[in-house]
Protein backbone atom coordinates (compact mmCIF):
# COMPACT_ATOMS: atom_id res chain seq x y z
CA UNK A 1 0.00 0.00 0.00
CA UNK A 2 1.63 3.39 -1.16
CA UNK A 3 1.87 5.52 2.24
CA UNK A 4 1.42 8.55 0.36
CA UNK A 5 -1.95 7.71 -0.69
CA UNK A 6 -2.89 6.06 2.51
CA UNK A 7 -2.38 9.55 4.24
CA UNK A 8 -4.09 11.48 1.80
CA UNK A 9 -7.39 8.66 1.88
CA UNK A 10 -6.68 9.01 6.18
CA UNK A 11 -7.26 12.80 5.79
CA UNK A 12 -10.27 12.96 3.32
CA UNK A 13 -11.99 10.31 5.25
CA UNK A 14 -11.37 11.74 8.57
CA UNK A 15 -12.37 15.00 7.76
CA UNK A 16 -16.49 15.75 8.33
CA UNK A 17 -19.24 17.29 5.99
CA UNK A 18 -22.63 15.79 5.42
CA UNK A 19 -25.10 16.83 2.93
CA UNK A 20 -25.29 20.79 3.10
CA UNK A 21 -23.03 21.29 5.93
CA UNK A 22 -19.66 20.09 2.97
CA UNK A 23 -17.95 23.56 3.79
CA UNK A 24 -14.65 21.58 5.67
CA UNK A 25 -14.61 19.39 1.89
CA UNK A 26 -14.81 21.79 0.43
CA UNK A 27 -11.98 24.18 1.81
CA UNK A 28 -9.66 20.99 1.56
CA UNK A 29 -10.50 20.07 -2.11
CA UNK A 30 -9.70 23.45 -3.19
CA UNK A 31 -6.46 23.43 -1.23
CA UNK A 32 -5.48 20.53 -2.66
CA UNK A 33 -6.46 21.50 -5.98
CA UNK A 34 -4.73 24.63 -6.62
CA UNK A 35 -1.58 23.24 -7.51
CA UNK A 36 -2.19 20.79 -9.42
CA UNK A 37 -4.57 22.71 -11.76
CA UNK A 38 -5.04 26.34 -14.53
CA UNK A 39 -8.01 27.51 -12.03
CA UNK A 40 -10.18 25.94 -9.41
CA UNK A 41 -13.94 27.17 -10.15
CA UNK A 42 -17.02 26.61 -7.55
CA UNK A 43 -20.82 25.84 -8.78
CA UNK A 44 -23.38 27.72 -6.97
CA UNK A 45 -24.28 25.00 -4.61
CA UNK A 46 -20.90 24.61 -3.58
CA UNK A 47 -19.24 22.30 -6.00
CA UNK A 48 -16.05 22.33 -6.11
CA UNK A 49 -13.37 21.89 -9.31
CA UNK A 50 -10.36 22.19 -10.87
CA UNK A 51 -10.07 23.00 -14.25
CA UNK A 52 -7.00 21.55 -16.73
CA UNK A 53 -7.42 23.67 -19.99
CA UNK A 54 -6.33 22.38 -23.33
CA UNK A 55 -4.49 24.89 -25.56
CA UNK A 56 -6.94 24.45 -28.12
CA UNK A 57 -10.42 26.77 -27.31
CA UNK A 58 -12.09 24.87 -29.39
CA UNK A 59 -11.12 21.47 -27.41
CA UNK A 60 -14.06 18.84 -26.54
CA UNK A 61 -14.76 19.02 -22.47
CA UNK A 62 -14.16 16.09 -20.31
CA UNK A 63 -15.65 16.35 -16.77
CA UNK A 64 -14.92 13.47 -14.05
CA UNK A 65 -16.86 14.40 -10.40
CA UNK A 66 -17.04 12.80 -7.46
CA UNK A 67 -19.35 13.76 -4.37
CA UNK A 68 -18.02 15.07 -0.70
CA UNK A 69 -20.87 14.68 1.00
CA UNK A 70 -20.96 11.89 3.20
CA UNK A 71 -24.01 10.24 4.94
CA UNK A 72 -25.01 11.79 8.66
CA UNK A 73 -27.88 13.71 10.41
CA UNK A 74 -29.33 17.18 11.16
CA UNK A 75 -30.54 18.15 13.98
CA UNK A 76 -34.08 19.12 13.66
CA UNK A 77 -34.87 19.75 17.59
CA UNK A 78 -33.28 20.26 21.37
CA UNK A 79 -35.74 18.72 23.75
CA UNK A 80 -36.00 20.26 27.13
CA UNK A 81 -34.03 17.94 29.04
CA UNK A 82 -30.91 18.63 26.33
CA UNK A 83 -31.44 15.73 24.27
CA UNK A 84 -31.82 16.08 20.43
CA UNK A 85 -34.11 14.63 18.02
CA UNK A 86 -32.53 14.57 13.73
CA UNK A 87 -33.07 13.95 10.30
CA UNK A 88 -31.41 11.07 8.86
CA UNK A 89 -28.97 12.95 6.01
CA UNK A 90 -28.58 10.03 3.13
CA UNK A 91 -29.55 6.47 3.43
CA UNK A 92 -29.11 4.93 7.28
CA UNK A 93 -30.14 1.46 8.54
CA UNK A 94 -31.53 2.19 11.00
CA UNK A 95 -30.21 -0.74 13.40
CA UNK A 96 -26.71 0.70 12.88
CA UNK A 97 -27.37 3.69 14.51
CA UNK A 98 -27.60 3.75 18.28
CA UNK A 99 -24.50 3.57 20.62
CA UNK A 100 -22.21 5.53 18.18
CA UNK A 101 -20.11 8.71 18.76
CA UNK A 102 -20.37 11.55 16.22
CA UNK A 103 -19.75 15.29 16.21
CA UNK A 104 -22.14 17.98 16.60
CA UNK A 105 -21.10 20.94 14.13
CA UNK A 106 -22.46 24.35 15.53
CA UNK A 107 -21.14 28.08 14.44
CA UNK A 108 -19.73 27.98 18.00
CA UNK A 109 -17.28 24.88 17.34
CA UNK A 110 -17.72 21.35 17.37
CA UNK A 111 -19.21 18.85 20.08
CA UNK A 112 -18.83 15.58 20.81
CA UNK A 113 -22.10 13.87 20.81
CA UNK A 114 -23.15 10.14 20.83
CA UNK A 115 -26.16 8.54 19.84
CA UNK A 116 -28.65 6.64 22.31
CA UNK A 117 -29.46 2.94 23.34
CA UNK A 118 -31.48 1.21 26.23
CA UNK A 119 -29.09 -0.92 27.59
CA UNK A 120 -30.41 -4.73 28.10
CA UNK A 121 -30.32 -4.00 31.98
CA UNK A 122 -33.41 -1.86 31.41
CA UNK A 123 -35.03 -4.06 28.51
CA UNK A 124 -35.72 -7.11 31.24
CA UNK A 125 -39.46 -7.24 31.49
CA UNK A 126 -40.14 -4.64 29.19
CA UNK A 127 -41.19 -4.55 25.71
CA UNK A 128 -38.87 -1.76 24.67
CA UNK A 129 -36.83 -2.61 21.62
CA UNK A 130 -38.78 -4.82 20.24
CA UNK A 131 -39.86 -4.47 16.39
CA UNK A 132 -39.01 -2.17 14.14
CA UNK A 133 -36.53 0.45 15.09
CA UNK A 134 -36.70 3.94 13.21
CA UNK A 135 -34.05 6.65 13.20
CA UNK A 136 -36.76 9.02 14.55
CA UNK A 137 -36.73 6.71 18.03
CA UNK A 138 -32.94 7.22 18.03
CA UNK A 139 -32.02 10.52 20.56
CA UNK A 140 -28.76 12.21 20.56
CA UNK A 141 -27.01 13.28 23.35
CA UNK A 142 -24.37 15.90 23.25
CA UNK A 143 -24.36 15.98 27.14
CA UNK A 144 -26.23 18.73 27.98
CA UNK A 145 -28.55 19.07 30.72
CA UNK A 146 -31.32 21.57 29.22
CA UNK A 147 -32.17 23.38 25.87
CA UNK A 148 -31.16 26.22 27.36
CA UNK A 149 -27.70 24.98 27.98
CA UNK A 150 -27.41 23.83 24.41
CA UNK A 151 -28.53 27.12 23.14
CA UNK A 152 -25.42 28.87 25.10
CA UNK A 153 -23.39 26.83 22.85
CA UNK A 154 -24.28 27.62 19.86
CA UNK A 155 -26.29 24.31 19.17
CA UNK A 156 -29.03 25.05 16.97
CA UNK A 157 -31.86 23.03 14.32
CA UNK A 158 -30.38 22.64 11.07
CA UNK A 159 -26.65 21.94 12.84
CA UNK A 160 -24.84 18.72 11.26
CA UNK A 161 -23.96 15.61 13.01
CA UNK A 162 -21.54 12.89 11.71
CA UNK A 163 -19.84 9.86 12.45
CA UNK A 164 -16.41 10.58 14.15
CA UNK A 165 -13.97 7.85 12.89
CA UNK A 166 -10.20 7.29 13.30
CA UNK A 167 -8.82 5.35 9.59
CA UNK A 168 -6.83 3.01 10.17
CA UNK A 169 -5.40 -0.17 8.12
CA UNK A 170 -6.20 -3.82 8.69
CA UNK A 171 -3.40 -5.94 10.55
CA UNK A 172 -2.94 -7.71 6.83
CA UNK A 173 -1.85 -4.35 5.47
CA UNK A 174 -4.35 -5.02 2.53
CA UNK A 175 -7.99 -3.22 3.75
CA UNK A 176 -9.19 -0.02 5.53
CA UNK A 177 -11.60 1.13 7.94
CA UNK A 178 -13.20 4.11 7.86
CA UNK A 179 -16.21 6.22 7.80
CA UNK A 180 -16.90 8.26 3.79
CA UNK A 181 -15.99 5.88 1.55
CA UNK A 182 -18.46 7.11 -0.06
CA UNK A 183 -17.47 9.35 -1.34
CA UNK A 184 -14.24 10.27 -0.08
CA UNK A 185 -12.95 7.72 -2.68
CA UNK A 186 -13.82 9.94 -5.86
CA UNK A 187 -12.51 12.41 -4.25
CA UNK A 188 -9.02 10.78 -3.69
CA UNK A 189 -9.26 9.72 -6.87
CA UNK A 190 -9.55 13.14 -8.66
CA UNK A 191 -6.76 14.59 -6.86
CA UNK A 192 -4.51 11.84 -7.45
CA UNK A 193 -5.32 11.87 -11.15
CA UNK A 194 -4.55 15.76 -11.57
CA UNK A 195 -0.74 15.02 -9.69
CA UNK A 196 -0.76 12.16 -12.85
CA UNK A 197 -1.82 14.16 -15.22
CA UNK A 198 -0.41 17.83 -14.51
CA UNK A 199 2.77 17.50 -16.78
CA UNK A 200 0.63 15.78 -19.48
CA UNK A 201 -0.60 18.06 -22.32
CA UNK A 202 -4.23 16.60 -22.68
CA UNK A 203 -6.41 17.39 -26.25
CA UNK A 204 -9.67 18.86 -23.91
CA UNK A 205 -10.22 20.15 -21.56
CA UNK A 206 -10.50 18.32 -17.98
CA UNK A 207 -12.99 19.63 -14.93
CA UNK A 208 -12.14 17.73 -12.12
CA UNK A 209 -13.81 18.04 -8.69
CA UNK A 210 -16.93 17.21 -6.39
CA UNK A 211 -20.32 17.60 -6.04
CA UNK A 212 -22.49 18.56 -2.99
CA UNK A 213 -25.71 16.88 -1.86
CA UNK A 214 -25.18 13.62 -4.06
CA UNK A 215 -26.77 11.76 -1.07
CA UNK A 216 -29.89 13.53 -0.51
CA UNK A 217 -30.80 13.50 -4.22
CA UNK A 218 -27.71 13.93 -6.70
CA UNK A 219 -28.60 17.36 -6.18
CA UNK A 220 -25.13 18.81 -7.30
CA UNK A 221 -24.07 17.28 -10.55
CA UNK A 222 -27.09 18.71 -11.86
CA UNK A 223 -25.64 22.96 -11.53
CA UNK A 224 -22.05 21.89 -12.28
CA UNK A 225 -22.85 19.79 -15.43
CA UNK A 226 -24.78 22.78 -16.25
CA UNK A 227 -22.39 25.45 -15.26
CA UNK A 228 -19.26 23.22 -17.12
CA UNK A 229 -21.09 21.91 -19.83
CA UNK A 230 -18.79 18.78 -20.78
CA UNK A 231 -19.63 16.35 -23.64
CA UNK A 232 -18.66 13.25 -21.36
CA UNK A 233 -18.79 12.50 -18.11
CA UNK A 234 -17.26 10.35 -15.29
CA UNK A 235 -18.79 10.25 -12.31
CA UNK A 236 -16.08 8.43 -9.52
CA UNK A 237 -18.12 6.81 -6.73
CA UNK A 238 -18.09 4.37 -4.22
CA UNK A 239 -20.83 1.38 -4.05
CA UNK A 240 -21.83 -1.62 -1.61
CA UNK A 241 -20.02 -4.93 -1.96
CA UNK A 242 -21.72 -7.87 -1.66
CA UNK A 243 -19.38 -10.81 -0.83
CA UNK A 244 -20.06 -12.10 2.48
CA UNK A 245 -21.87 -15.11 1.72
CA UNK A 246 -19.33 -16.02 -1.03
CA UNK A 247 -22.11 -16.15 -3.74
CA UNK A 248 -20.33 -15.74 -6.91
CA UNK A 249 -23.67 -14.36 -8.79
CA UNK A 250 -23.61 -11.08 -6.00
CA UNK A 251 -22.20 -7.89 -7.26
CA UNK A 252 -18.96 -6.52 -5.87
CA UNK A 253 -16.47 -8.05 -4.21
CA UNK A 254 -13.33 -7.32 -2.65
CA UNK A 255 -10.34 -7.48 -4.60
CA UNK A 256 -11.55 -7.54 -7.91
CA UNK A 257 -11.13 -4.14 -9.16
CA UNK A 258 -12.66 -1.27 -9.88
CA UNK A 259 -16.42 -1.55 -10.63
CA UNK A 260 -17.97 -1.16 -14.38
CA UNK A 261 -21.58 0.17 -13.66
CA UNK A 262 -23.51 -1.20 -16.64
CA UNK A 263 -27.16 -0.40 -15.49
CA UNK A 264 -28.43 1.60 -11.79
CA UNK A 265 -32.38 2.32 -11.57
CA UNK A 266 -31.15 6.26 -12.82
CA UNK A 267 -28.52 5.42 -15.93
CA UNK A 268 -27.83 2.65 -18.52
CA UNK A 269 -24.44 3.12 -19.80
CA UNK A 270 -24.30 4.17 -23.42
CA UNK A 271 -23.04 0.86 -25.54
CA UNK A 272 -20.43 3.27 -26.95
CA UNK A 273 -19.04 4.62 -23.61
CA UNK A 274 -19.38 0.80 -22.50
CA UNK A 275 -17.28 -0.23 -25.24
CA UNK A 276 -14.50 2.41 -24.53
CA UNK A 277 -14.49 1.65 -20.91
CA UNK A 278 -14.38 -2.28 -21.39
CA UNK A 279 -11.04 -1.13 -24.38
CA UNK A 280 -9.30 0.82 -21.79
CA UNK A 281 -9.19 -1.71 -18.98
CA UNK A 282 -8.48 -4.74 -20.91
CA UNK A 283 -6.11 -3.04 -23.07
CA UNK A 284 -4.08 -1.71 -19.92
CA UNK A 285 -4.61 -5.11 -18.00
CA UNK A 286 -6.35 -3.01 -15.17
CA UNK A 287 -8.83 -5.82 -12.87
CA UNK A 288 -12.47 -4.25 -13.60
CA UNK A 289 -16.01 -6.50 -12.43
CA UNK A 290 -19.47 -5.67 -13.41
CA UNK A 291 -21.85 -3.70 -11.46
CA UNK A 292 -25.79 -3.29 -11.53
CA UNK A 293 -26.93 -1.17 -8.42
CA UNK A 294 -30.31 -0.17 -6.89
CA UNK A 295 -29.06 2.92 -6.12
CA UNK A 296 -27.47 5.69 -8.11
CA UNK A 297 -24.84 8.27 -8.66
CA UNK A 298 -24.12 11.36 -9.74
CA UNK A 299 -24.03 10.17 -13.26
CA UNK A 300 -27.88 9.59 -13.28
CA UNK A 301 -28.09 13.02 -12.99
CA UNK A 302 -25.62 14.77 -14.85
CA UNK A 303 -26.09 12.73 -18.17
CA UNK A 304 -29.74 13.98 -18.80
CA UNK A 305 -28.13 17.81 -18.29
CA UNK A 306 -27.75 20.21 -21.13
CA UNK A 307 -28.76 18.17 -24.58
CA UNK A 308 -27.54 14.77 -23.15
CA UNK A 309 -24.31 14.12 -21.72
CA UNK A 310 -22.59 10.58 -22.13
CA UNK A 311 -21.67 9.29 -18.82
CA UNK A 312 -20.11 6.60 -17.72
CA UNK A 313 -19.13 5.47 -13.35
CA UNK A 314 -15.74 4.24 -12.27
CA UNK A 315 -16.75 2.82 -9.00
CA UNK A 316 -15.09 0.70 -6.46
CA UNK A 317 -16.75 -1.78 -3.62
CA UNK A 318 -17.16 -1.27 -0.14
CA UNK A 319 -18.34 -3.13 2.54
CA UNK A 320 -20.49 -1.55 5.48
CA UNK A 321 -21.14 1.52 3.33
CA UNK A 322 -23.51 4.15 5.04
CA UNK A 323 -22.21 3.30 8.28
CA UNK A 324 -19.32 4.54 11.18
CA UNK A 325 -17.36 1.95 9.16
CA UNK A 326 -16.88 0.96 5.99
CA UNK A 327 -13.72 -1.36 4.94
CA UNK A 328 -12.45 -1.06 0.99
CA UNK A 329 -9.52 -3.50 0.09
CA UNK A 330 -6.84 -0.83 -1.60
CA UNK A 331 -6.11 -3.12 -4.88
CA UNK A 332 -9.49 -1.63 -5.91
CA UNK A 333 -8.70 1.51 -4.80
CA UNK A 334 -6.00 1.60 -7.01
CA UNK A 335 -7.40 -0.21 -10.03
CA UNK A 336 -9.93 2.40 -9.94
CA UNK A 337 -7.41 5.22 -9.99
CA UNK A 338 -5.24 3.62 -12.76
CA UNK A 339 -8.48 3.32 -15.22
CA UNK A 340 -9.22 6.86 -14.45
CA UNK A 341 -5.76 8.17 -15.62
CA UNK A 342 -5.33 5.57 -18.14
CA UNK A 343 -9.15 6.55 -19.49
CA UNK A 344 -7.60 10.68 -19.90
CA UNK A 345 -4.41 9.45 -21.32
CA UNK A 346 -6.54 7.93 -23.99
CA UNK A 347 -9.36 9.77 -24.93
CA UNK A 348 -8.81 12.02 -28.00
CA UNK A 349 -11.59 14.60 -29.58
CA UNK A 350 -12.02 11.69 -32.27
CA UNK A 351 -12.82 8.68 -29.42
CA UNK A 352 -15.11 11.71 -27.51
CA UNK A 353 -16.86 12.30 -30.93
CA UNK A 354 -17.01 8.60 -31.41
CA UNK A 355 -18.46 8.05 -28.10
CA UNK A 356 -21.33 10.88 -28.34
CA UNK A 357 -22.19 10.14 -31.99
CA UNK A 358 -20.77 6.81 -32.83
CA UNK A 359 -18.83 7.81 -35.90
């Protein structure tokens, strides 16, 4: 495992922003950015990207996004005794929940907070916690002892809450843990195909960057496809395995590359953006498995923008994704990141026009 990408993935993942509340993402991407890029541009939502100009102003655009939003809460009221009631930010299971620490992100600074259980001391006898739990039965408690004492720190509705997760590396060397996987991955990945890429004269020009608000919606690729207005697209996004049981007929597994997407409930991949992703990873030996999802990305959005924009997902498997921890196995971490600067090392305006029109 390169250490130099295992401290940059330890930083992006570590660092908190759920849906609407990205602003500490956001500051970082851009940071990180500048350097490697002409300009860094923001969408109106918040969206942040780098921009790689060709030399040519008549160049064909190539825009690859991921999404910095991770999954988490807001807080939507202090009760009188100081606890909190929120509303789930992305998609939570609901059983996953309870007994976890997070932080509580207020204008005044940031709070440890933890979510709340019955423990089984208090359950004898009782028929509390039984059926169906729902995030709305699930308190938080930052520690205070009245609203009023929350108030005179700051702590307000609409304030964040996220999971608060240390990444670390399996004792195998192979896997981490941590919290944003998704989609701290694309975001990774972006960065650490600009530092590729920035001595490489390209024939487009590349946007490179992340959306807000992908999990509430894919609310963000939809402005900054707008605002950019490429002729192909790549969303970068990370998706649930499914290997425990060992079925061979599940989709995604550990260790077996990066993921092609070929069909989600929001996108079926264009045959001719299919083709040139199925060219690029055979032809560069990269390890790629098929994917079809019941969820989607930020490619089910951005490819009905404008007139129609062919897009295509470079994904990568997770396990425990939407969760305090999530474990990714880094050979399809950097499978993923090898088709990605293999796929802009190969495209030309002839393989973009190919790919939009088929000629």
């Amino acid at each position: 495992m390169d250490e130099k990408s295992f401290l940059l993935i330890k930083e992006l993942t570590q660092v908190q922003g759920a849906s609407g509340s990205e602003e500490d993402v956001r500051q970082l991407m851009a940071a990180k950015l500048a350097p490697l890029v002409d300009r860094v541009e923001y969408d109106g939502l918040g969206g942040v990207f780098g921009i790689k100009e060709s030399k040519n102003p008549d160049a064909p655009r190539v825009m690859v996004a991921a999404h910095m939003d991770e999954v988490g809460f807001m807080l939507t009221q202090i009760m009188k005794n100081g606890m909190m009631r929120v509303q789930p930010l992305g998609g939570w299971n609901p059983y996953v929940v309870s007994a976890q620490r997070f932080t509580l992100k207020t204008r005044q600074g940031d709070y440890p907070i933890i979510s709340s259980s019955i423990p089984p001391h208090l359950l004898r006898g009782s028929s509390a916690g039984q059926g169906k739990v729902e995030v709305s039965d699930i308190l938080f408690d930052a520690g205070f002892e009245s609203e009023e004492e929350a108030k005179s720190f700051g702590v307000r509705p609409g304030d964040s809450i996220v999971p608060d997760v240390e990444t670390i590396k399996t004792a195998n060397g192979k896997n981490i843990i941590c919290k944003a996987w998704d989609n701290r991955y694309g975001c990774v990945a972006v960065l650490e195909m600009f530092e590729a890429l920035k001595d490489v004269e390209l024939p487009f020009t590349l946007i490179g960057g992340a959306n807000v608000q992908e999990e509430v919606g894919l609310r963000g690729a939809r402005p900054s496809a707008h605002k950019f207005k490429p002729d192909i697209f790549f969303a970068v996004d990370c998706s649930p395995a499914n290997d425990l049981d060992g079925k061979q007929e599940n989709f995604g597994k550990l260790g077996e590359g990066f993921l092609v997407r070929i069909f989600d409930p929001g996108m079926i991949m264009l045959k001719s953006m299919h083709e040139f992703v199925i060219d690029v990873a055979e032809k560069n030996h990269i390890p790629h498995q098929y994917f079809v999802s019941k969820g989607g990305t930020d490619a089910g959005a951005a490819h009905l923008v404008n007139d129609g924009i062919p897009s295509a997902v470079i994904g990568v498997p997770g396990r425990y994704i939407h969760t305090h921890q999530t474990m990714f196995r880094m050979s399809d971490y950097e499978a993923a990141r090898q088709m990605l600067i293999a796929s802009m090392k190969t495209l030309t305006p002839e393989l973009i026009n190919t790919i939009i029109y088929g000629k």
